[in-house]
N, C-alpha and C. Protein backbone atom coordinates (compact mmCIF):
# COMPACT_ATOMS: atom_id res chain seq x y z
N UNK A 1 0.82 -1.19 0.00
CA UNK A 1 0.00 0.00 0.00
C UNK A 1 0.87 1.25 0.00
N UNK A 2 1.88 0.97 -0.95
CA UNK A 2 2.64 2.33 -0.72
C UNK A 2 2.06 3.32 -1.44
N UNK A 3 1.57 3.33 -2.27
CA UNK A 3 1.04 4.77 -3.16
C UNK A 3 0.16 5.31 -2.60
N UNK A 4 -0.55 5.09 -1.38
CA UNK A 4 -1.54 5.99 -0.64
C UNK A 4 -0.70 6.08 0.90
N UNK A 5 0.06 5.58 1.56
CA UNK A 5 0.41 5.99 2.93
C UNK A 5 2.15 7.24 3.02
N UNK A 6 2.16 6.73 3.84
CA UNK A 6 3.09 8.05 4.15
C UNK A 6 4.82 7.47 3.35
N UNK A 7 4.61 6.40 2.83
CA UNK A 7 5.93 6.21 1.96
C UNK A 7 5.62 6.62 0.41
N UNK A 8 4.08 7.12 0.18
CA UNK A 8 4.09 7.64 -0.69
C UNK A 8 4.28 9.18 -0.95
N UNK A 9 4.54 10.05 0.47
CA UNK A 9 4.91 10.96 0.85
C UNK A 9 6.24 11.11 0.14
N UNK A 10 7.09 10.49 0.05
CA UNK A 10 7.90 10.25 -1.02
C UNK A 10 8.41 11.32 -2.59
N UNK A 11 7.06 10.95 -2.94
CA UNK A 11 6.32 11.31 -4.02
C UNK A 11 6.32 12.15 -3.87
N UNK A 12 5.59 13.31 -2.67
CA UNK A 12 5.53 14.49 -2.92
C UNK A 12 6.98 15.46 -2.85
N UNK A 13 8.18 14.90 -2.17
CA UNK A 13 9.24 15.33 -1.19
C UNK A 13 10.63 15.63 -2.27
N UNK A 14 10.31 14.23 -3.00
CA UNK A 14 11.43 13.93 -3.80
C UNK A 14 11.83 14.79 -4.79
N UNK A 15 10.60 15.21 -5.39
CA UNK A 15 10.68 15.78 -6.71
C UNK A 15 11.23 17.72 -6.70
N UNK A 16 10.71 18.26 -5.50
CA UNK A 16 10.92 19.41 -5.20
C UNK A 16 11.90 19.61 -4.49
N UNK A 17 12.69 18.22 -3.77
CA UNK A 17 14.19 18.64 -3.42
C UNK A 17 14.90 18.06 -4.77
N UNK A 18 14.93 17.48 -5.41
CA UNK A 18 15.30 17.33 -7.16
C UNK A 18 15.36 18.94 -7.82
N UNK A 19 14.23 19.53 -7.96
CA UNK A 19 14.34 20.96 -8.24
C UNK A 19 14.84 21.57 -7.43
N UNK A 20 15.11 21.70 -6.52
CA UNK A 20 16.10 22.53 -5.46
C UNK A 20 17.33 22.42 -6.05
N UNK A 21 17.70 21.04 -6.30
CA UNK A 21 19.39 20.61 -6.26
C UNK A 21 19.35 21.13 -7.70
N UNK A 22 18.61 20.77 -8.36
CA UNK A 22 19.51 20.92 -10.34
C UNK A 22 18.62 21.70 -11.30
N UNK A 23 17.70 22.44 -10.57
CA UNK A 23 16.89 23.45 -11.47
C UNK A 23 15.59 22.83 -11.89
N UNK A 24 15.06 23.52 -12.82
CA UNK A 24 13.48 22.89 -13.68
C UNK A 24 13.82 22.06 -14.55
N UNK A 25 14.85 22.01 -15.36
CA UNK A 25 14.61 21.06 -16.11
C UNK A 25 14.93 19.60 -16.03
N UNK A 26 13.41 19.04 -16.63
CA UNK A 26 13.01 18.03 -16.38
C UNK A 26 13.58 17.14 -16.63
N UNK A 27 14.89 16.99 -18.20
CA UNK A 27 15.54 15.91 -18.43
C UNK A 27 16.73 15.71 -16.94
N UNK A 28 16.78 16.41 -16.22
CA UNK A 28 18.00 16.41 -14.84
C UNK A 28 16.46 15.95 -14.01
N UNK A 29 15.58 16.98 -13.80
CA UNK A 29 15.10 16.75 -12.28
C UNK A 29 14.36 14.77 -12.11
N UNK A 30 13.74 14.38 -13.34
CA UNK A 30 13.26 13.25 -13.05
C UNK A 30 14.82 12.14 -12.91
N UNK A 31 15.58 11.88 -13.07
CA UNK A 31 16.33 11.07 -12.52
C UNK A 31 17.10 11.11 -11.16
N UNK A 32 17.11 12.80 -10.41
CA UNK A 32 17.46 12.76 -9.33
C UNK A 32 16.32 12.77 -8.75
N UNK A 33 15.28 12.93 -8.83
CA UNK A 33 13.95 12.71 -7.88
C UNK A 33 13.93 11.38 -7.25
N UNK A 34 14.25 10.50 -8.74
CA UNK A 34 14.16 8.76 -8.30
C UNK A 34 15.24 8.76 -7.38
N UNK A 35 16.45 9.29 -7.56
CA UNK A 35 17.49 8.55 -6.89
C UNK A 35 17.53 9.10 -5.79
N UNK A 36 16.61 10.66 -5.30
CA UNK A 36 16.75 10.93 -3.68
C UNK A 36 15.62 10.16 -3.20
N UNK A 37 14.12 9.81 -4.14
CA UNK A 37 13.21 9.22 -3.32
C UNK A 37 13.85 7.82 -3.10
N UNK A 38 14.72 7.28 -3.84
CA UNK A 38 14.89 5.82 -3.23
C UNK A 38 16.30 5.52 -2.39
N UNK A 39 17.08 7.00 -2.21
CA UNK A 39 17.79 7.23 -0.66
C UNK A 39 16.80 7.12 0.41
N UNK A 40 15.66 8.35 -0.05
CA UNK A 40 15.02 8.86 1.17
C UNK A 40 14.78 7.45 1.92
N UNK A 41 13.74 6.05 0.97
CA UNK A 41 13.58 5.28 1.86
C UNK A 41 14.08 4.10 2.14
N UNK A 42 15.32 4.09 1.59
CA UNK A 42 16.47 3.44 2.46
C UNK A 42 17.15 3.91 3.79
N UNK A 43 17.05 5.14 3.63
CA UNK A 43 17.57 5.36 4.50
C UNK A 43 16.64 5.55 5.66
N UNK A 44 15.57 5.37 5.35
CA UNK A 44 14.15 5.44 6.19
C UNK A 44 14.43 4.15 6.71
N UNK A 45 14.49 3.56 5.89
CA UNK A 45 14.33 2.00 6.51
C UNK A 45 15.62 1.47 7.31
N UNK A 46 16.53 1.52 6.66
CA UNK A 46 17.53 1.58 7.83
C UNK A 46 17.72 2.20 9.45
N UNK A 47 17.21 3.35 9.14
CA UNK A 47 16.78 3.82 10.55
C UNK A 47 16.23 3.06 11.18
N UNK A 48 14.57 2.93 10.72
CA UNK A 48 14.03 2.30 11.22
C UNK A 48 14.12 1.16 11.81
N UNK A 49 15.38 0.33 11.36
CA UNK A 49 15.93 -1.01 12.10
C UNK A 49 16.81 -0.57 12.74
N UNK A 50 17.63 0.07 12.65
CA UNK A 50 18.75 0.22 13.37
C UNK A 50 18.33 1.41 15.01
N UNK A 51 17.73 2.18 14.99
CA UNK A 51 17.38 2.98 16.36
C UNK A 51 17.11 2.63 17.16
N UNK A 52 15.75 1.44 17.39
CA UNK A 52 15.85 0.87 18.88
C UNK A 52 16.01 -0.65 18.34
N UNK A 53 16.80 -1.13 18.00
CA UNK A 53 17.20 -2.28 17.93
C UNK A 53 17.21 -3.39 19.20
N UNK A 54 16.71 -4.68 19.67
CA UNK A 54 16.09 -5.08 18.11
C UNK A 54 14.62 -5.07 17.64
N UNK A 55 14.18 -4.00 18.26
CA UNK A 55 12.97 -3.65 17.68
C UNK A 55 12.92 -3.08 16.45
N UNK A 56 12.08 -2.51 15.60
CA UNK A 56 11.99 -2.16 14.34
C UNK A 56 10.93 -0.59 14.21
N UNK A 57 11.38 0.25 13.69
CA UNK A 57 9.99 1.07 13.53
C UNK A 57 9.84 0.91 12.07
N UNK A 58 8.51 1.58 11.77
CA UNK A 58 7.95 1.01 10.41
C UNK A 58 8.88 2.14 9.56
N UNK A 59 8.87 2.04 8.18
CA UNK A 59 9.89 2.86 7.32
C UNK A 59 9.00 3.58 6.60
N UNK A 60 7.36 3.98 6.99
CA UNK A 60 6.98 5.18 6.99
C UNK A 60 6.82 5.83 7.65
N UNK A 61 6.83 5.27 8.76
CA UNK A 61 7.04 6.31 10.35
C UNK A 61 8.43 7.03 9.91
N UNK A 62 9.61 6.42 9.52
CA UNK A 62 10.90 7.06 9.60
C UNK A 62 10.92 8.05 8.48
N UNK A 63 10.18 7.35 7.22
CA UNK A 63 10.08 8.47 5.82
C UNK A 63 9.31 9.98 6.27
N UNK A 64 8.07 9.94 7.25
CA UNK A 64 7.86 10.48 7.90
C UNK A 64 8.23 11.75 8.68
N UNK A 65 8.94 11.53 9.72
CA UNK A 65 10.26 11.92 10.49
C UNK A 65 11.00 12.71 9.63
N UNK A 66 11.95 12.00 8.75
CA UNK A 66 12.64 12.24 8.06
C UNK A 66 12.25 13.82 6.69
N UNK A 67 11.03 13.09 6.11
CA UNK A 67 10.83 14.25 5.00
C UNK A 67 9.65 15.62 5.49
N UNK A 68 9.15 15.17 6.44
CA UNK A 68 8.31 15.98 6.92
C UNK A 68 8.76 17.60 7.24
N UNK A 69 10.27 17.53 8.06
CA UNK A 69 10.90 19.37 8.28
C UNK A 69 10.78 19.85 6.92
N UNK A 70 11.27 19.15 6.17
CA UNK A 70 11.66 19.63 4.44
C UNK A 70 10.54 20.11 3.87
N UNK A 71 9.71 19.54 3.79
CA UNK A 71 8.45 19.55 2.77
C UNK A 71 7.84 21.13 3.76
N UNK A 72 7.89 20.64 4.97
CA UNK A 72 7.20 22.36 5.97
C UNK A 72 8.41 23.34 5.29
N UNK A 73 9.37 23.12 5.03
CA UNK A 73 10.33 24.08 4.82
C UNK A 73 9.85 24.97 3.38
N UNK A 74 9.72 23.56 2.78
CA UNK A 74 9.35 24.11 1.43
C UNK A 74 7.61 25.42 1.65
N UNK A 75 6.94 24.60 2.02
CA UNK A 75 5.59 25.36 2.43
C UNK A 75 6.10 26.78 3.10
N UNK A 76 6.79 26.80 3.89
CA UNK A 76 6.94 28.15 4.62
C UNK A 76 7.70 29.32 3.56
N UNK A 77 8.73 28.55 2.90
CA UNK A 77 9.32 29.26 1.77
C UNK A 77 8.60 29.74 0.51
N UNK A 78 7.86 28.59 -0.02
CA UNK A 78 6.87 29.67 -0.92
C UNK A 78 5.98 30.37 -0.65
N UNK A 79 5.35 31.17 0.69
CA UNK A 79 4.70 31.67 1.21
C UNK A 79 4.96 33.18 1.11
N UNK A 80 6.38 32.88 1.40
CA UNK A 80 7.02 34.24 1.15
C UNK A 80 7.13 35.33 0.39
């Protein structure tokens, strides 16, 4: 069920720190979008095993965590 929960948050996160890093155009931004959304949830998921070990948190709780300051960052910045 990833395309509706919070690892599909993803989706929204990836693409606008992609345009941050290398501009609008699209032949650059769609290949770094993929390759930060599929850091973002590795490295989500790794967290998620590794913090309270050997328990596990789920790796949209951590995608979560993780992309949630950014995305407010972004919101507060185009406000401006």
């Amino acid at each position: 069920m990833s395309a509706a929960g919070t690892i599909g948050f993803v989706g929204l996160v990836a693409p606008h720190a992609a345009r941050a890093l290398v501009g609008r155009r699209h032949t650059r931004v769609l290949p770094v979008a993929v390759l930060l959304g599929a850091v973002l949830v590795c490295t989500a998921d790794l967290l998620g095993r590794t913090v309270i070990a050997p328990a596990q948190l789920g790796a949209g709780l951590m995608t979560a965590v993780i992309g949630t300051p950014y995305f407010l960052y972004i919101l507060v910045r185009n406000r401006r």
